[in-house]
PDB file of N, CA and C in Angstrom:
ATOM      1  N   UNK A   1     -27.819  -4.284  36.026  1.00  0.00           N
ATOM      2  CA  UNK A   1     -27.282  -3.650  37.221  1.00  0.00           C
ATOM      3  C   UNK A   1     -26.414  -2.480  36.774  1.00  0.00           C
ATOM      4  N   UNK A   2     -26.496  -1.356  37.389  1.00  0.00           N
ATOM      5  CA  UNK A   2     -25.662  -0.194  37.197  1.00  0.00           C
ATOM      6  C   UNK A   2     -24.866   0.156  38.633  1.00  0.00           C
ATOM      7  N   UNK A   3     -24.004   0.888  38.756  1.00  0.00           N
ATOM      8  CA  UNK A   3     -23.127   1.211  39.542  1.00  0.00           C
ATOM      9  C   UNK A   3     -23.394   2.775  39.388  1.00  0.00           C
ATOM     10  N   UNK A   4     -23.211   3.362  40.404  1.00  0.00           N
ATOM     11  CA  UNK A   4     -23.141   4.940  40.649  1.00  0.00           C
ATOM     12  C   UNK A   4     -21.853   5.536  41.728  1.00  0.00           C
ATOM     13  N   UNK A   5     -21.266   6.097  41.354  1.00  0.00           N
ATOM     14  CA  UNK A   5     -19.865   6.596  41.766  1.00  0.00           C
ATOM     15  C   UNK A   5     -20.407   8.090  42.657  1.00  0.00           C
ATOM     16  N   UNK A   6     -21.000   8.324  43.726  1.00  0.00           N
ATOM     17  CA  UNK A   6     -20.725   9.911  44.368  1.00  0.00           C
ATOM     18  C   UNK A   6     -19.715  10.044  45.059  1.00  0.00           C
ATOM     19  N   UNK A   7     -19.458  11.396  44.646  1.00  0.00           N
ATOM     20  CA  UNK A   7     -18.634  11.883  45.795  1.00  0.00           C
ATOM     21  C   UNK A   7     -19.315  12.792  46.536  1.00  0.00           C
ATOM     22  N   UNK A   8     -19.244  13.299  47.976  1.00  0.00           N
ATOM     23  CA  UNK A   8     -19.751  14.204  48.417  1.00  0.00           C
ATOM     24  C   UNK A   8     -18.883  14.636  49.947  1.00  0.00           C
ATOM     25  N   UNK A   9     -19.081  16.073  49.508  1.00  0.00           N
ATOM     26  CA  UNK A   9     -18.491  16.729  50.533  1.00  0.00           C
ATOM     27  C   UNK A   9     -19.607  17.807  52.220  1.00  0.00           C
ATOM     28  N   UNK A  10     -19.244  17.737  53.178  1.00  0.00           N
ATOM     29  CA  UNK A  10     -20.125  17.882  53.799  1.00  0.00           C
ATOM     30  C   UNK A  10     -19.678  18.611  55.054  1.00  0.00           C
ATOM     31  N   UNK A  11     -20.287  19.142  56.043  1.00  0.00           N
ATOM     32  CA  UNK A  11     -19.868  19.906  57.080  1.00  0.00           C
ATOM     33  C   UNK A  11     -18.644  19.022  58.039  1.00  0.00           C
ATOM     34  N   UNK A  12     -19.766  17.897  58.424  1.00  0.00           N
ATOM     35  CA  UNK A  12     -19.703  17.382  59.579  1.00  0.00           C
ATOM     36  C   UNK A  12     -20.118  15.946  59.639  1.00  0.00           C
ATOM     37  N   UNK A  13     -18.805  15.162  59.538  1.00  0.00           N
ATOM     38  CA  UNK A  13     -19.087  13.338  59.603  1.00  0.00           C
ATOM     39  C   UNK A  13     -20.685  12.833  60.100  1.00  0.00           C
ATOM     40  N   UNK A  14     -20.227  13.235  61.310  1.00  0.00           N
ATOM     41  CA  UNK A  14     -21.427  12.639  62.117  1.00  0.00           C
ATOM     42  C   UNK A  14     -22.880  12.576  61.582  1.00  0.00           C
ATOM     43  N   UNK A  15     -23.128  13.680  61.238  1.00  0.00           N
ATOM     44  CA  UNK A  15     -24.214  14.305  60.545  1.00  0.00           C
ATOM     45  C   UNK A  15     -24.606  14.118  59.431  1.00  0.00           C
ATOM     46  N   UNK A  16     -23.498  14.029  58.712  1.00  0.00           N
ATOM     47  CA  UNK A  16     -23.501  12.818  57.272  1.00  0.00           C
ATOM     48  C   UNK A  16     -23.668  11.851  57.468  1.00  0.00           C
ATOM     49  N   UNK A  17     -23.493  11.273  58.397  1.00  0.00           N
ATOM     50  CA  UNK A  17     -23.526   9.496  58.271  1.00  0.00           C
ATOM     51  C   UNK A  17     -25.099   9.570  58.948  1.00  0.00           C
ATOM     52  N   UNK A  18     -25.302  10.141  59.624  1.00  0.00           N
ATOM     53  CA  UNK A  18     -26.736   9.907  60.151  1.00  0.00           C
ATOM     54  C   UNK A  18     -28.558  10.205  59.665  1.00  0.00           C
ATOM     55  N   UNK A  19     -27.801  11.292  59.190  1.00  0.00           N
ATOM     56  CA  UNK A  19     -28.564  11.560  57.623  1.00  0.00           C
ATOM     57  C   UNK A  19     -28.775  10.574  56.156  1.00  0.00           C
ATOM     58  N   UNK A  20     -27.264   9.689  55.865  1.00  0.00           N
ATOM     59  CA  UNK A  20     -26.614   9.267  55.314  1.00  0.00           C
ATOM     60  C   UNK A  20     -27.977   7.674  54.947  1.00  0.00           C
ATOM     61  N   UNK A  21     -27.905   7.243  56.424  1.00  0.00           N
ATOM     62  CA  UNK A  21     -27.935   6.367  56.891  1.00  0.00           C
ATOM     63  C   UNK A  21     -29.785   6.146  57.151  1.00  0.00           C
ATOM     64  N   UNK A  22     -30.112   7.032  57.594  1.00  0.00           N
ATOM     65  CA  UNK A  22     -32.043   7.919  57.339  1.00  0.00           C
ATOM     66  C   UNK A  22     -32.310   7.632  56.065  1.00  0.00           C
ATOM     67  N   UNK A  23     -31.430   7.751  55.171  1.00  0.00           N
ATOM     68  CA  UNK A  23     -31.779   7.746  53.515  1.00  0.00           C
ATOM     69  C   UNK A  23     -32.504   6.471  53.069  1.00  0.00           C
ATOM     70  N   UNK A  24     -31.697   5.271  53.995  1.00  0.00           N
ATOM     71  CA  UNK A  24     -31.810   4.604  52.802  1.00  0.00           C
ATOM     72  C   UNK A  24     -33.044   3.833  52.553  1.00  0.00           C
ATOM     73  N   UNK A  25     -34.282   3.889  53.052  1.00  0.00           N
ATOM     74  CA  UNK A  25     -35.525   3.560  52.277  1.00  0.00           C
ATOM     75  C   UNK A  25     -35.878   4.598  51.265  1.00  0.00           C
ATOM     76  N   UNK A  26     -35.077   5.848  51.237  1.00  0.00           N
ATOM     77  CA  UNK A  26     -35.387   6.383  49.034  1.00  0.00           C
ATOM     78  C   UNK A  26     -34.468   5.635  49.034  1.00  0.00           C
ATOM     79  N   UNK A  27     -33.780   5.460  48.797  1.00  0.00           N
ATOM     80  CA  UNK A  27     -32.234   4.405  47.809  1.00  0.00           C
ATOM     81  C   UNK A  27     -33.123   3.312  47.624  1.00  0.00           C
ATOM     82  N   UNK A  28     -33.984   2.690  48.611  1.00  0.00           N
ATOM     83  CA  UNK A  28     -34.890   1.066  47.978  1.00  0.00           C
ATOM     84  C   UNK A  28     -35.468   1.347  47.462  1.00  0.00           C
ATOM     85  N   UNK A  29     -36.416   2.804  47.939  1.00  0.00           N
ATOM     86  CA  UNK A  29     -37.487   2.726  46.714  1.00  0.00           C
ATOM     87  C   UNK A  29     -37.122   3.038  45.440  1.00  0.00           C
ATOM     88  N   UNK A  30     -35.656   3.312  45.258  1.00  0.00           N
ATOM     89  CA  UNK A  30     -35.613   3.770  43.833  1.00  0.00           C
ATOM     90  C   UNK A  30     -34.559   2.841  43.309  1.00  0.00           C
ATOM     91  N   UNK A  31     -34.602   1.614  43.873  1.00  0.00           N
ATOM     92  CA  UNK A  31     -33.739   0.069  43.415  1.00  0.00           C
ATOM     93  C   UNK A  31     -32.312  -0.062  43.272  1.00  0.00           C
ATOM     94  N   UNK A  32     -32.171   0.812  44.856  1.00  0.00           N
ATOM     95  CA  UNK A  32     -30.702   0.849  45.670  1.00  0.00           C
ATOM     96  C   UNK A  32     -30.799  -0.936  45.568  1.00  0.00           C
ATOM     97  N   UNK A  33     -29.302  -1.669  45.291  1.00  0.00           N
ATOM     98  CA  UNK A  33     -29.238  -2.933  46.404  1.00  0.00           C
ATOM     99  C   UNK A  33     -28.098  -3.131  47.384  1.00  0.00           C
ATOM    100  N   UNK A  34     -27.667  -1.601  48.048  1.00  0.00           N
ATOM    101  CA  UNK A  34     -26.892  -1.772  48.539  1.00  0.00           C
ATOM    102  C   UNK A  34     -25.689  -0.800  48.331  1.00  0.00           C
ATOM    103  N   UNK A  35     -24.892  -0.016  49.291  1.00  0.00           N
ATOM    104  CA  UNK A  35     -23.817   0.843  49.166  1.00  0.00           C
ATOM    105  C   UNK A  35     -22.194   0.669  49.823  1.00  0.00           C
ATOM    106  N   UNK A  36     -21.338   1.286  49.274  1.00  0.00           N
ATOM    107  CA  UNK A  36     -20.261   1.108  50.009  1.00  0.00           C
ATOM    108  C   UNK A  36     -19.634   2.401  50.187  1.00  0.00           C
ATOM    109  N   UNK A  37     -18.986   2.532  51.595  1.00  0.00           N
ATOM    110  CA  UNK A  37     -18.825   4.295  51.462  1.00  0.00           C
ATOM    111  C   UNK A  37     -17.157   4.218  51.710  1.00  0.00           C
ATOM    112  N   UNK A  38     -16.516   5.188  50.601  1.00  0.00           N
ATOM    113  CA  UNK A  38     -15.357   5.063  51.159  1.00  0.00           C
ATOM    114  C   UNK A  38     -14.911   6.643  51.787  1.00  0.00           C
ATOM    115  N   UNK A  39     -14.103   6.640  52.812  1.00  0.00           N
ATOM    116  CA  UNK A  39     -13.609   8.055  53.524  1.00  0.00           C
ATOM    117  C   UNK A  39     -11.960   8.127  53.395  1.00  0.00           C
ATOM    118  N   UNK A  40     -11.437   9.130  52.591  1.00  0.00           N
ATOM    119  CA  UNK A  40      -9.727   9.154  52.986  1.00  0.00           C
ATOM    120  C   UNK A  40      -9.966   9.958  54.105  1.00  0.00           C
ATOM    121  N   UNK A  41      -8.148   9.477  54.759  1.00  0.00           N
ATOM    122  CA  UNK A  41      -8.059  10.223  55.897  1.00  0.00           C
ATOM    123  C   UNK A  41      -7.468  11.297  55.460  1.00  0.00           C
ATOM    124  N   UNK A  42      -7.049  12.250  54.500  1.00  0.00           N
ATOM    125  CA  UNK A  42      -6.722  13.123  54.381  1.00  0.00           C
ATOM    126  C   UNK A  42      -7.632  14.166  54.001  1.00  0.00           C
ATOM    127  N   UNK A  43      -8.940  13.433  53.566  1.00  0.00           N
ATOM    128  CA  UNK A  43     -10.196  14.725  53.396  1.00  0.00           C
ATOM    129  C   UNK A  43     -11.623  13.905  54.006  1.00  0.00           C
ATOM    130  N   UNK A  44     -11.280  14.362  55.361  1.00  0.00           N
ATOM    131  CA  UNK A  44     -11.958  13.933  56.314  1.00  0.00           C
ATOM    132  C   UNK A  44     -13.929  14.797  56.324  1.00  0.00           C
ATOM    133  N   UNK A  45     -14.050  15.388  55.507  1.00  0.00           N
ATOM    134  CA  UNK A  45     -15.341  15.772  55.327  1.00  0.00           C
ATOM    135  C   UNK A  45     -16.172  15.867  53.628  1.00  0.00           C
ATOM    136  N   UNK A  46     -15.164  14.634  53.253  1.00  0.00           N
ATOM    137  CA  UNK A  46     -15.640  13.793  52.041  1.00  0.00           C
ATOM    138  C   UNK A  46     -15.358  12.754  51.611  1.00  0.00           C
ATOM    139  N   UNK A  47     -16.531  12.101  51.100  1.00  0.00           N
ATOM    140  CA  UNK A  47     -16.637  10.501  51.173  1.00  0.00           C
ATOM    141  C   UNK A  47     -17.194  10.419  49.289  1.00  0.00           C
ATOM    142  N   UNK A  48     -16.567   8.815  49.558  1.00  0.00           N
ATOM    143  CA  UNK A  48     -16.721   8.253  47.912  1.00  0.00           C
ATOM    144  C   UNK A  48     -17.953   7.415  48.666  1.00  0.00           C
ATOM    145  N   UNK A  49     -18.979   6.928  47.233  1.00  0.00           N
ATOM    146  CA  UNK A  49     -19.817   5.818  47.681  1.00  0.00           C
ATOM    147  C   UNK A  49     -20.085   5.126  46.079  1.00  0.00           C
ATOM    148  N   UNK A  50     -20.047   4.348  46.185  1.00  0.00           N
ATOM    149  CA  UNK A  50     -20.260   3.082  45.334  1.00  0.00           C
ATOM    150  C   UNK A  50     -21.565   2.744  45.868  1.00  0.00           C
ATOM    151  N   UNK A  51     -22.388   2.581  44.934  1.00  0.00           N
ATOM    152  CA  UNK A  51     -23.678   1.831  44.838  1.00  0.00           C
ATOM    153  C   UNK A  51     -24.283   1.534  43.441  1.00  0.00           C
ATOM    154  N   UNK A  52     -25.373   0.330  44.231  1.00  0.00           N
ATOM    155  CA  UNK A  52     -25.330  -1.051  43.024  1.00  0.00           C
ATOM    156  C   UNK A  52     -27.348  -0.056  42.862  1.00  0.00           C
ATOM    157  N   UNK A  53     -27.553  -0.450  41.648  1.00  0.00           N
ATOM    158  CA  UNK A  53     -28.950   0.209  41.485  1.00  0.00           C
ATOM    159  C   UNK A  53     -29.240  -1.067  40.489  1.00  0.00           C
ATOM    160  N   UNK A  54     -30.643  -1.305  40.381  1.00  0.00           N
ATOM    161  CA  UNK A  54     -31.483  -2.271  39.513  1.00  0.00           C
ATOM    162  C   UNK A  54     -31.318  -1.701  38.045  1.00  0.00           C
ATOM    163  N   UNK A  55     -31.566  -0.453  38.006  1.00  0.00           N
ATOM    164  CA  UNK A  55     -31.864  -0.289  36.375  1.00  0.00           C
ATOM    165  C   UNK A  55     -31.402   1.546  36.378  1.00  0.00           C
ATOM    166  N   UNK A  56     -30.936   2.055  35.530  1.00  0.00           N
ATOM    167  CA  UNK A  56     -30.345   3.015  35.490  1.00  0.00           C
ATOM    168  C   UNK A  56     -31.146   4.445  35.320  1.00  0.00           C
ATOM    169  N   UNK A  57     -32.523   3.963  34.776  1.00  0.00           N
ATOM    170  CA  UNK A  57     -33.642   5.244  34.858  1.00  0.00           C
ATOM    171  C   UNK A  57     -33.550   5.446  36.012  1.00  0.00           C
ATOM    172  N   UNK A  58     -33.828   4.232  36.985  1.00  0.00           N
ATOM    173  CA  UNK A  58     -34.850   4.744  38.538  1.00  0.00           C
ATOM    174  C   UNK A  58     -33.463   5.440  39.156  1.00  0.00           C
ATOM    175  N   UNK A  59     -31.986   5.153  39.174  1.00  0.00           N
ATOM    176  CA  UNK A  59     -31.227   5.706  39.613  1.00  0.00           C
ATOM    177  C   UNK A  59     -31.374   7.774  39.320  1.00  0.00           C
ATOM    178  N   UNK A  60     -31.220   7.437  37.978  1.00  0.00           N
ATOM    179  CA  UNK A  60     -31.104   8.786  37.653  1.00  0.00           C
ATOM    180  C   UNK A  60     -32.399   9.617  38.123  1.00  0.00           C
ATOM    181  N   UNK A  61     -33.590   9.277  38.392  1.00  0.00           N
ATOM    182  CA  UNK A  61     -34.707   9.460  38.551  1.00  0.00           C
ATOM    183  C   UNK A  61     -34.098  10.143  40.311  1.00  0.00           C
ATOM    184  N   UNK A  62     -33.484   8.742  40.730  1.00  0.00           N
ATOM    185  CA  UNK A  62     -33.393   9.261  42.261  1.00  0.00           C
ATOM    186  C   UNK A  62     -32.506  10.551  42.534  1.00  0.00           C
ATOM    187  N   UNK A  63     -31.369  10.774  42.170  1.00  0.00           N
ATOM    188  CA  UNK A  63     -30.506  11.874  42.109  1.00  0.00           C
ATOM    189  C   UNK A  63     -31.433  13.250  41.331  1.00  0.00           C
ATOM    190  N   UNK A  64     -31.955  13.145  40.575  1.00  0.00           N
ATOM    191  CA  UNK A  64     -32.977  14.180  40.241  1.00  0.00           C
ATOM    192  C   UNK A  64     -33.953  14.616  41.282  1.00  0.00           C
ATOM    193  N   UNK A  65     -34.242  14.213  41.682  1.00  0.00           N
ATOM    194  CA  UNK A  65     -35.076  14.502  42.778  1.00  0.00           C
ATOM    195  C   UNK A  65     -35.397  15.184  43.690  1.00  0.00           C
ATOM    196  N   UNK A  66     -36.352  16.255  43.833  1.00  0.00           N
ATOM    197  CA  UNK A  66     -36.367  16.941  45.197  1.00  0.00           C
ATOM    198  C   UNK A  66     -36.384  16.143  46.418  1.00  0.00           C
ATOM    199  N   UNK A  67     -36.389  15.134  46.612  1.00  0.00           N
ATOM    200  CA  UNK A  67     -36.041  14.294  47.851  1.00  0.00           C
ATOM    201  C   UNK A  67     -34.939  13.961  48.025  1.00  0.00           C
ATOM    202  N   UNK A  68     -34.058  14.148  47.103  1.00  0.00           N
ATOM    203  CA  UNK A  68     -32.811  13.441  47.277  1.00  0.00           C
ATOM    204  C   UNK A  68     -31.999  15.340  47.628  1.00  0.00           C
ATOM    205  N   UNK A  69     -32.580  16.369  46.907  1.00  0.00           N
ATOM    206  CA  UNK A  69     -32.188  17.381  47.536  1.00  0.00           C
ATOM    207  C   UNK A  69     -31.880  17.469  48.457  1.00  0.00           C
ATOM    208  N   UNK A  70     -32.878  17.475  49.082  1.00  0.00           N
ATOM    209  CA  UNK A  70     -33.723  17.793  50.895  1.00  0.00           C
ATOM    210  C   UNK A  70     -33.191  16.975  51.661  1.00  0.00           C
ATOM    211  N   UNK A  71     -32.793  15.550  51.455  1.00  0.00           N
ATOM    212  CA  UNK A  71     -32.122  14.957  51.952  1.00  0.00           C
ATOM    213  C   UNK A  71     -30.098  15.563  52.117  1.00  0.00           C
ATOM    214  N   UNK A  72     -30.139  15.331  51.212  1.00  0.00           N
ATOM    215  CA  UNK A  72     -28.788  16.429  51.064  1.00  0.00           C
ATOM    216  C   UNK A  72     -28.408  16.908  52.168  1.00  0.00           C
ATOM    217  N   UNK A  73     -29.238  18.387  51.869  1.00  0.00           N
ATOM    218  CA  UNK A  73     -29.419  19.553  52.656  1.00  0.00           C
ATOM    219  C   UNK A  73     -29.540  19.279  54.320  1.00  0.00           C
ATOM    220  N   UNK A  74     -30.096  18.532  54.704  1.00  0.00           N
ATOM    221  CA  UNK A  74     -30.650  18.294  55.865  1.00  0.00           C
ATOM    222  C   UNK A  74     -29.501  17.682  56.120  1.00  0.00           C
ATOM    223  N   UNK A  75     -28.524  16.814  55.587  1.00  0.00           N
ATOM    224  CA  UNK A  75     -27.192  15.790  55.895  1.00  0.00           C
ATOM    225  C   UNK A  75     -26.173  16.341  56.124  1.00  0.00           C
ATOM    226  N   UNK A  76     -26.243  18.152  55.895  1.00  0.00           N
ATOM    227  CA  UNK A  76     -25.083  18.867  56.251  1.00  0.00           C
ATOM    228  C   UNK A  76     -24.258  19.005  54.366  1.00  0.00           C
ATOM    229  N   UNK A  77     -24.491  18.542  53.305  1.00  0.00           N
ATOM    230  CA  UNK A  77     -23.816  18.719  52.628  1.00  0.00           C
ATOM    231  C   UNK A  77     -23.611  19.962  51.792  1.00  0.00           C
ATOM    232  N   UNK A  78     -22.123  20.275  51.475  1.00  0.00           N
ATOM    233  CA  UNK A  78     -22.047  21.641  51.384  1.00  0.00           C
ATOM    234  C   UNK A  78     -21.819  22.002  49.921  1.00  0.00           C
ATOM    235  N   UNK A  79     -22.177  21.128  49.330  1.00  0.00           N
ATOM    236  CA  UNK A  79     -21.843  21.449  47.422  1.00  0.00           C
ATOM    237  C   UNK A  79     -22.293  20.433  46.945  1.00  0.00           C
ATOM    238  N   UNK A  80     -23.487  20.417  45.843  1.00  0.00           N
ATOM    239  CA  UNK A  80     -23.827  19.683  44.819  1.00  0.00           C
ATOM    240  C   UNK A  80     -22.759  17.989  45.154  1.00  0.00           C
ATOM    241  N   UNK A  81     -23.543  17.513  45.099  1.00  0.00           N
ATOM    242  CA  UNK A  81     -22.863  15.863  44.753  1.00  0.00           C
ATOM    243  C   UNK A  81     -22.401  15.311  43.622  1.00  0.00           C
ATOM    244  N   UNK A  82     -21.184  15.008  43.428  1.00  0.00           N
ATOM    245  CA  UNK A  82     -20.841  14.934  42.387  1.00  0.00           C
ATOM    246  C   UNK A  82     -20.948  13.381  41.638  1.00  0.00           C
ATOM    247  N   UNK A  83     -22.308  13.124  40.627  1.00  0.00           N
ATOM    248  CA  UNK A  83     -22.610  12.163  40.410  1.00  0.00           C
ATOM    249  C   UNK A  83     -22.423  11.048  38.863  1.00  0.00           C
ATOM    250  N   UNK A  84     -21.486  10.426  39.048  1.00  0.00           N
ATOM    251  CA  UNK A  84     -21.835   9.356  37.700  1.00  0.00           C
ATOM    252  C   UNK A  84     -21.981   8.060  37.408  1.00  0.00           C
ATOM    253  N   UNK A  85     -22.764   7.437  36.710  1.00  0.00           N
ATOM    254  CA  UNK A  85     -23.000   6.493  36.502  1.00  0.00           C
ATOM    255  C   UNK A  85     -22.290   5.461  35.526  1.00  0.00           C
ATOM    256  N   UNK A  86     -22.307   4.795  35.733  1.00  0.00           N
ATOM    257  CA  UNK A  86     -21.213   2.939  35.612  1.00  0.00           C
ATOM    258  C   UNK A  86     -21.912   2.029  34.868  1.00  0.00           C
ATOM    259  N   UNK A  87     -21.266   1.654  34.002  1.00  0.00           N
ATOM    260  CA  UNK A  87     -22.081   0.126  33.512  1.00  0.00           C
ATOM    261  C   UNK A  87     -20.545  -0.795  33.601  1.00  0.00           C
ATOM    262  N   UNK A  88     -20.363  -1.990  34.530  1.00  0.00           N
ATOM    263  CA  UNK A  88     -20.098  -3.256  34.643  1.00  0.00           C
ATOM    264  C   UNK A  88     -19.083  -3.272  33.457  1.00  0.00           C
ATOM    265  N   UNK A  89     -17.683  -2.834  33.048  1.00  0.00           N
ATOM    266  CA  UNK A  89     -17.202  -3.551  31.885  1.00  0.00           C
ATOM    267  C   UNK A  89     -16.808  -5.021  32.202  1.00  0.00           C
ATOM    268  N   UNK A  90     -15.719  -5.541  33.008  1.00  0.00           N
ATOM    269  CA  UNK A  90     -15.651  -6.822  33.271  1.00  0.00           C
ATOM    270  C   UNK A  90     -14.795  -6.724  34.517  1.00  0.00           C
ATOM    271  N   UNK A  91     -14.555  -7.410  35.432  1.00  0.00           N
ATOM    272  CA  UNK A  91     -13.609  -8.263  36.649  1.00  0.00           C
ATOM    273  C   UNK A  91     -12.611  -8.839  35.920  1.00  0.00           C
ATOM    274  N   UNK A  92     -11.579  -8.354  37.154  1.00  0.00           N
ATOM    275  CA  UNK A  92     -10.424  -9.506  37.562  1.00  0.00           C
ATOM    276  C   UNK A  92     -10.688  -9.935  38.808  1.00  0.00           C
ATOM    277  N   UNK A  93     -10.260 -11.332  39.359  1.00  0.00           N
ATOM    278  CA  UNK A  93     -10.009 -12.159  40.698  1.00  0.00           C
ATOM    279  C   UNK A  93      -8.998 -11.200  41.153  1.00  0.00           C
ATOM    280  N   UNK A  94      -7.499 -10.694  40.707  1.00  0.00           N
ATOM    281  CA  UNK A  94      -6.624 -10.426  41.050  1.00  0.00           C
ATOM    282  C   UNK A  94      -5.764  -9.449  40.186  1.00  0.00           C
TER     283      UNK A  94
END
């Protein structure tokens, strides 16, 4: 399992999230299992997202992608996504 850290900045919430949200059969096909999006309220037209991927080629594979472009683009986003990838060092409970 790998973890992927974006940040991305974008016009317009709404439009991001709905776009956002359209995406996510590429994220399965490319062995998304799932995302978490975080938004501060002080930069209200950019969001963090945490997501869990199967194996770390197909991730990188997906962010490469002219689909993941186009998707982008179409979501209102206004600058390159800023993307890196995670490997699991260990948990705390607390």
């Amino acid at each position: 399992m790998v973890h992927v850290l974006v940040k991305v900045s974008f016009e317009e919430f709404g439009k991001w999230k709905a776009g956002f949200t359209a995406g996510s059969s590429l994220r399965k096909e490319y062995g998304s299992q799932g995302v978490t999006v975080f938004r501060s309220p002080d930069k209200p037209n950019q969001v963090v997202i945490l997501a869990e991927y199967e194996d770390l080629a197909r991730a990188q594979q997906l962010f490469q992608s002219q689909e993941f472009r186009d998707a982008t683009k179409r979501a209102g986003v206004t600058e390159p996504p800023e993307v890196t990838f995670l490997d699991e060092a260990f948990k705390l409970q607390a």
